[in-house]
Protein backbone atom coordinates (compact mmCIF):
# COMPACT_ATOMS: atom_id res chain seq x y z
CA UNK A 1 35.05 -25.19 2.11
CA UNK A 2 33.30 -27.76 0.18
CA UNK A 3 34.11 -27.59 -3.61
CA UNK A 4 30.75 -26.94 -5.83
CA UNK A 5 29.36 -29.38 -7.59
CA UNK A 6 29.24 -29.41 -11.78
CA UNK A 7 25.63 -28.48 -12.61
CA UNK A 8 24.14 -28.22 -9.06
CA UNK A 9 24.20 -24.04 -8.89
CA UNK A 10 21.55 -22.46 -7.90
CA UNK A 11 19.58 -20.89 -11.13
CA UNK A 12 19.96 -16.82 -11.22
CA UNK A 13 16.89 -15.36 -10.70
CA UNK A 14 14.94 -12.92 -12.65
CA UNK A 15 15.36 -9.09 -12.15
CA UNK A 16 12.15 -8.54 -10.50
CA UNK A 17 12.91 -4.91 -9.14
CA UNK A 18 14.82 -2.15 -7.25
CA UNK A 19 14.17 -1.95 -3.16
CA UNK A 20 15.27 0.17 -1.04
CA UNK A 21 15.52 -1.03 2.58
CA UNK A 22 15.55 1.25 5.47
CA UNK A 23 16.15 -0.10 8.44
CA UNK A 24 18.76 0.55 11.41
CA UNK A 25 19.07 -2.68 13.31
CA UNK A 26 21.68 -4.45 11.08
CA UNK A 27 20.62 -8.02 11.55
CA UNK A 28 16.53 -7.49 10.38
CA UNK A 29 17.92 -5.55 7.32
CA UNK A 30 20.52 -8.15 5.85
CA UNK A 31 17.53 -11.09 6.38
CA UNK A 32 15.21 -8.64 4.40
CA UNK A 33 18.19 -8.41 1.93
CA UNK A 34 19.30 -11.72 1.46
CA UNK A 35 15.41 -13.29 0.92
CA UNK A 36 14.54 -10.63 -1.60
CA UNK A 37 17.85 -11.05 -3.29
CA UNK A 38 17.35 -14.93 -3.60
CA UNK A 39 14.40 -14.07 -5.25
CA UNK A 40 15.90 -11.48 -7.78
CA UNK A 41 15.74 -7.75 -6.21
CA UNK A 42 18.28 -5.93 -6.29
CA UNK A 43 18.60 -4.51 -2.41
CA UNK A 44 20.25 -1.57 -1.14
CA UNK A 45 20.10 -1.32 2.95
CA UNK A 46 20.36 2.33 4.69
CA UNK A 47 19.58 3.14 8.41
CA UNK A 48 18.83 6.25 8.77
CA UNK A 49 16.57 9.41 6.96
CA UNK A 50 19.29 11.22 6.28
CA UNK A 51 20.72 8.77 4.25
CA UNK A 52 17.37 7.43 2.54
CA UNK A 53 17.28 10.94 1.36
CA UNK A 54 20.72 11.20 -0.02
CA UNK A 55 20.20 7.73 -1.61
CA UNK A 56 16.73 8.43 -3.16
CA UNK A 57 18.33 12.00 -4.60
CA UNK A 58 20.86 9.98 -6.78
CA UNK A 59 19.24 6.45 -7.66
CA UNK A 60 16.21 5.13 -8.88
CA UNK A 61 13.97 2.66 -7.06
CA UNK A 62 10.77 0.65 -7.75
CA UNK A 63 9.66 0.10 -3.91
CA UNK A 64 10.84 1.45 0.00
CA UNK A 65 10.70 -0.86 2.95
CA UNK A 66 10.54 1.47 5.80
CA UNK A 67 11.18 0.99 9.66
CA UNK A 68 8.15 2.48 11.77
CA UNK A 69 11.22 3.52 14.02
CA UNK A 70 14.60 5.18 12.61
CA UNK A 71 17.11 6.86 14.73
CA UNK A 72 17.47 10.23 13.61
CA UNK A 73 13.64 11.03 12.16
CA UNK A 74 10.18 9.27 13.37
CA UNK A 75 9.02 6.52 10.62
CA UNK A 76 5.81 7.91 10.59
CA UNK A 77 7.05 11.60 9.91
CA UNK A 78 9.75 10.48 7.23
CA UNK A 79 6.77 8.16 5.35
CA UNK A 80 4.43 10.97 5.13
CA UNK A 81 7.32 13.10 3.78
CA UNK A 82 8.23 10.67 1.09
CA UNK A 83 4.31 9.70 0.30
CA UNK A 84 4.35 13.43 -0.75
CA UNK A 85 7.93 14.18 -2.70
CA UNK A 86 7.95 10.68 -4.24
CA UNK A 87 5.76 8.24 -6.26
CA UNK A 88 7.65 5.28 -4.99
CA UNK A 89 5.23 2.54 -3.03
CA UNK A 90 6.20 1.96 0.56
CA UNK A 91 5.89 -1.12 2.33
CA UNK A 92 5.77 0.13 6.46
CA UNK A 93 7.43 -2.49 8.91
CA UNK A 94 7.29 -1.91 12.63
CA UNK A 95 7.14 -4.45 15.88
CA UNK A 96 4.03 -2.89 16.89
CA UNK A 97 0.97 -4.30 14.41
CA UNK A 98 -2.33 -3.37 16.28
CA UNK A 99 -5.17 -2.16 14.53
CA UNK A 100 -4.55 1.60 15.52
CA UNK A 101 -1.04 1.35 14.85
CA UNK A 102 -1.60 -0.13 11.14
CA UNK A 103 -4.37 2.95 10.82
CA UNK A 104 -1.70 5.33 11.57
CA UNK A 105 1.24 4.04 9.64
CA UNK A 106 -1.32 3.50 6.56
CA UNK A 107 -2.09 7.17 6.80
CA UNK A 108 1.09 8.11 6.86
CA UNK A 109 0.94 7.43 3.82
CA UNK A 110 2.08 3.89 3.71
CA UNK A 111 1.11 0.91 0.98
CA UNK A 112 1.32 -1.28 2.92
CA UNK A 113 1.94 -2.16 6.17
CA UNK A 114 3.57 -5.62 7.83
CA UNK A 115 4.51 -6.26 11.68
CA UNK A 116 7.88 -8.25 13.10
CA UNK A 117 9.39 -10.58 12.58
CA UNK A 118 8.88 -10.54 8.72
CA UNK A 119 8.55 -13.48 7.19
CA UNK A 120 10.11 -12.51 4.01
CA UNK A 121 7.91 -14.65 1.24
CA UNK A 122 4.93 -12.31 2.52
CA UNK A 123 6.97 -9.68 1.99
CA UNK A 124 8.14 -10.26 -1.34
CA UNK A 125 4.35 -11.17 -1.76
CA UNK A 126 3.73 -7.72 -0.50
CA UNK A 127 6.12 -5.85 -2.61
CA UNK A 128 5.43 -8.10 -5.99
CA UNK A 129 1.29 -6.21 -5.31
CA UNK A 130 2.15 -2.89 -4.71
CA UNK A 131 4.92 -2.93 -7.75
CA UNK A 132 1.43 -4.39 -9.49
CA UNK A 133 -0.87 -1.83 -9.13
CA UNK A 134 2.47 0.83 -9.58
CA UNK A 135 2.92 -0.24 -13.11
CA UNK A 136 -0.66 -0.24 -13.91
CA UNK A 137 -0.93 2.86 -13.00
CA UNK A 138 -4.35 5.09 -13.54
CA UNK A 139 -6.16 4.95 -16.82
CA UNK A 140 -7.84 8.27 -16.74
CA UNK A 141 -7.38 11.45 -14.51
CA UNK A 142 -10.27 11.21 -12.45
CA UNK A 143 -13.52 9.22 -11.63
CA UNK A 144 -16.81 10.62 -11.22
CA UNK A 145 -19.36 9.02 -8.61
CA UNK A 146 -22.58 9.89 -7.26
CA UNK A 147 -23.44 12.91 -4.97
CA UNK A 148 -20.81 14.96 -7.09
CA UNK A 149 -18.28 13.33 -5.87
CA UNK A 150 -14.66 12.86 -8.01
CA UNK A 151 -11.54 11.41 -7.14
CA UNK A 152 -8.72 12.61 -8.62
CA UNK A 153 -6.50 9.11 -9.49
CA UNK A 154 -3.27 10.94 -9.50
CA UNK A 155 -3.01 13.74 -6.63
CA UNK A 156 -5.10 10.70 -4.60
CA UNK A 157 -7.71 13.55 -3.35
CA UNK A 158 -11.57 13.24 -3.43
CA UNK A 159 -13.99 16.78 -3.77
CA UNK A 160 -17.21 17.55 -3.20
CA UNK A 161 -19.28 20.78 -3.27
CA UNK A 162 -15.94 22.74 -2.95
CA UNK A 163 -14.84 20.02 0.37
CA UNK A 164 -11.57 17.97 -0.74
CA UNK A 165 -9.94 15.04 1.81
CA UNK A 166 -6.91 13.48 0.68
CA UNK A 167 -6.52 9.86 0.65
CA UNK A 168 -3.62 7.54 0.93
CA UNK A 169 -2.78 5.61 -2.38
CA UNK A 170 -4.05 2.32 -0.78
CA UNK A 171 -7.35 4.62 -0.17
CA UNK A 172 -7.49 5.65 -4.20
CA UNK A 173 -7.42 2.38 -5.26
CA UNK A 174 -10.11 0.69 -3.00
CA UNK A 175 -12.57 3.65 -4.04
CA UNK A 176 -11.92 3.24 -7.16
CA UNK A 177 -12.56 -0.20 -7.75
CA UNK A 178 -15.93 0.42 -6.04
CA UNK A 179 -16.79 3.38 -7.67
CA UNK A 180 -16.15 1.59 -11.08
CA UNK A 181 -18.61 -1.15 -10.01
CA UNK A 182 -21.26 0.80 -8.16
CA UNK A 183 -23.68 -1.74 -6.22
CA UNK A 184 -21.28 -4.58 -6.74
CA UNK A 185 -20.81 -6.97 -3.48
CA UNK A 186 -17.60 -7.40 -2.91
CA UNK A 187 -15.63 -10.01 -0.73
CA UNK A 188 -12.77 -8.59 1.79
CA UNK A 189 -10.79 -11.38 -0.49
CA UNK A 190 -12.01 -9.75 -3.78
CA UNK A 191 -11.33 -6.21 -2.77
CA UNK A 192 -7.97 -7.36 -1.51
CA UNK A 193 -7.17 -9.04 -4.99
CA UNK A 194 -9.13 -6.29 -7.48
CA UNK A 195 -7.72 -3.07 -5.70
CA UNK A 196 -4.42 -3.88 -4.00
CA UNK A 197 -3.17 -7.27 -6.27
CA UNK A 198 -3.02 -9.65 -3.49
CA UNK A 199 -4.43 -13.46 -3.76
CA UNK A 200 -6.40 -13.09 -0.46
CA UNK A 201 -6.70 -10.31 1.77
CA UNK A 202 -4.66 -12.57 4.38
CA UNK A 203 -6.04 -10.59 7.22
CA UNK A 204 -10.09 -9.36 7.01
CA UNK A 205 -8.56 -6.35 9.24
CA UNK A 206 -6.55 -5.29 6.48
CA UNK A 207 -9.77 -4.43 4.31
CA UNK A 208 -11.99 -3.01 7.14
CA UNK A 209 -9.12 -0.87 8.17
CA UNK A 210 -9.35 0.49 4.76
CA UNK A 211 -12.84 0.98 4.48
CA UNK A 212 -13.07 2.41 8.07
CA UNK A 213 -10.77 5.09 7.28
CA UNK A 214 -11.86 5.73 3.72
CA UNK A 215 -15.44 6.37 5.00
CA UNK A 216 -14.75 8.82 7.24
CA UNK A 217 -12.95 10.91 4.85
CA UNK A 218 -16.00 10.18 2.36
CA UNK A 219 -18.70 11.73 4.90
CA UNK A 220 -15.74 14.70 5.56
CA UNK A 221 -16.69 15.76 2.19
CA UNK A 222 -20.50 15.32 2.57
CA UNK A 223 -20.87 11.98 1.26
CA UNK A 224 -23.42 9.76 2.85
CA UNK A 225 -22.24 7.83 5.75
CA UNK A 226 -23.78 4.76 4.44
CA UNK A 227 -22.01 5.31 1.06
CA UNK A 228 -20.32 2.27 1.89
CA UNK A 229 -21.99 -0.22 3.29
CA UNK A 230 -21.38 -3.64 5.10
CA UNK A 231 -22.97 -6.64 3.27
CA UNK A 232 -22.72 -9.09 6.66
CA UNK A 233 -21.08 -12.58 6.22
CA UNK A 234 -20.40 -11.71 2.71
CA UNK A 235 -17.82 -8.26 2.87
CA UNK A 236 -18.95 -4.48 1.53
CA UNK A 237 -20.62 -2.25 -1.60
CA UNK A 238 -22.18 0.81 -2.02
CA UNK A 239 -25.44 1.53 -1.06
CA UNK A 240 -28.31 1.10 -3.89
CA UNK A 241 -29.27 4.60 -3.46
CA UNK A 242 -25.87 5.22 -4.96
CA UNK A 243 -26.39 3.18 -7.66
CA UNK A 244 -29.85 4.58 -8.20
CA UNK A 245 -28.69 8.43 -8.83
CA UNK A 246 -26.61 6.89 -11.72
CA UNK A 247 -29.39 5.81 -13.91
C-alpha cells in the first residue's frame, strides 16, 4: 500500500445527517453507504423489518431509505407502517419505477420515491429536500381553503362537510403551497422547488403524479374536480372560481 501523501487527505465532510438504510442485497446497500458517507451522513445499513424496527426503537434518525422489496415484510406494507408510527421522511427505492408503481409506493406513504440503479448524487439530492422541508416543518396547525375545505398540516388529513381523506406528506405539502397562493400558475419546476425543495422537478411525472392523486382525494371530500386545474404548456393552479369565493 502506497504511503499517503503530507497534505493531500481528503477534507472531512460536514455532518449533514442520520440515514438509515434498509436494504437486503449487500452490494446496493454499501454503494448507498459509502456515497452518502463521502458526503458526510452518518449511515447505518439493516436488511430486514425486523431489524429496522429494533434499530428505529433505540436510535435516532433524520431520514429512511427503504427497499420496495425486503425479505421478511413487503416494502410497501412496512412504509405505510412507519409513515404512521414515525415522523421520519422516507426516501422509497425499488427496480420497478413505472408510473403506477411510483403512485403506489408514494401512497404508501413514501417522500419520495427513486428507481435502480441509484445514482447516489440524486439521492443525496433527494434526501438533502426532504430533510428541507422536515426541518421547516409547519407554521400553523391547519390551512383553510375554499369550499370549507382545511387541511390539517400535522395529521396530513384534509375535511370537508364532515368527509376527511388522508394524504401522504408529499400530498400536504403540494396543497399547501397552492392553497397559500390561490390562483397562482405554477410551473411543474416551481412546484417541485416551492413544495418539495428540489432545484427542478427532474421528471414532469413526478409532479403530475402528485397532483393526479391529490385530486382525487380532493373531489373524495366534495371538492370540485376542477379544483386543480391544468394551465397547458405552462404546469397547474387552482381554478379562479376558487379564488373568487375568497374575496
Amino acid at each position: 500500500m502506497a504511503a499517503s501523501t503530507p497534505g493531500k487527505q481528503r477534507p472531512v465532510p460536514e455532518r449533514r445527517g442520520v440515514v438509515l438504510v434498509v436494504e437486503d442485497h449487500r452490494a446496493t446497500a454499501h454503494v448507498i453507504a459509502e456515497g452518502l458517507r463521502l458526503e458526510g451522513y452518518e449511515v447505518t445499513i439493516v436488511g430486514t423489518a425486523k431489524a429496522a424496527r429494533q434499530h428505529l426503537d433505540t436510535q435516532r434518525c433524520d431520514v429512511i431509505v427503504l427497499d420496495r422489496i425486503l425479505p421478511d415484510n413487503p416494502g410497501l406494507q412496512f412504509c405505510t407502517e412507519l409513515s404512521h408510527t414515525a415522523a421520519t421522511p422516507i426516501i422509497m427505492i425499488s427496480g420497478v419505477g413505472s408510473p403506477a408503481d411510483r403512485v403506489e409506493g408514494l401512497d404508501a406513504g413514501a417522500d419520495d420515491y427513486l428507481q435502480k440503479p441509484l445514482h447516489v448524487s440524486e439521492l443525496r439530492a433527494r434526501i438533502d429536500a426532504v430533510l428541507r422541508r422536515a426541518s421547516a416543518g409547519p407554521q400553523s396547525a391547519a390551512i383553510s381553503g375554499p369550499h370549507g375545505l382545511e387541511l390539517d398540516l400535522r395529521a396530513n388529513e384534509i375535511a370537508r362537510d364532515g368527509a376527511r381523506a388522508q394524504l401522504t406528506r408529499s400530498e400536504t405539502s403540494l396543497l399547501r403551497i397552492l392553497l397559500e397562493h390561490l390562483g397562482t400558475v405554477w410551473t411543474t419546476d416551481e412546484l417541485a422547488q416551492r413544495a418539495w425543495g428540489y432545484d427542478t422537478a427532474g421528471d414532469a411525472n413526478f409532479v403530475q403524479l402528485h397532483v393526479s392523486r391529490l385530486r382525487r382525494k380532493l373531489t373524495s371530500v366534495g371538492m370540485p374536480k376542477d379544483f386543480v386545474r391544468t394551465v397547458y404548456g405552462v404546469g397547474y393552479a387552482t381554478t379562479a372560481a376558487a379564488l373568487a369565493t375568497q374575496q
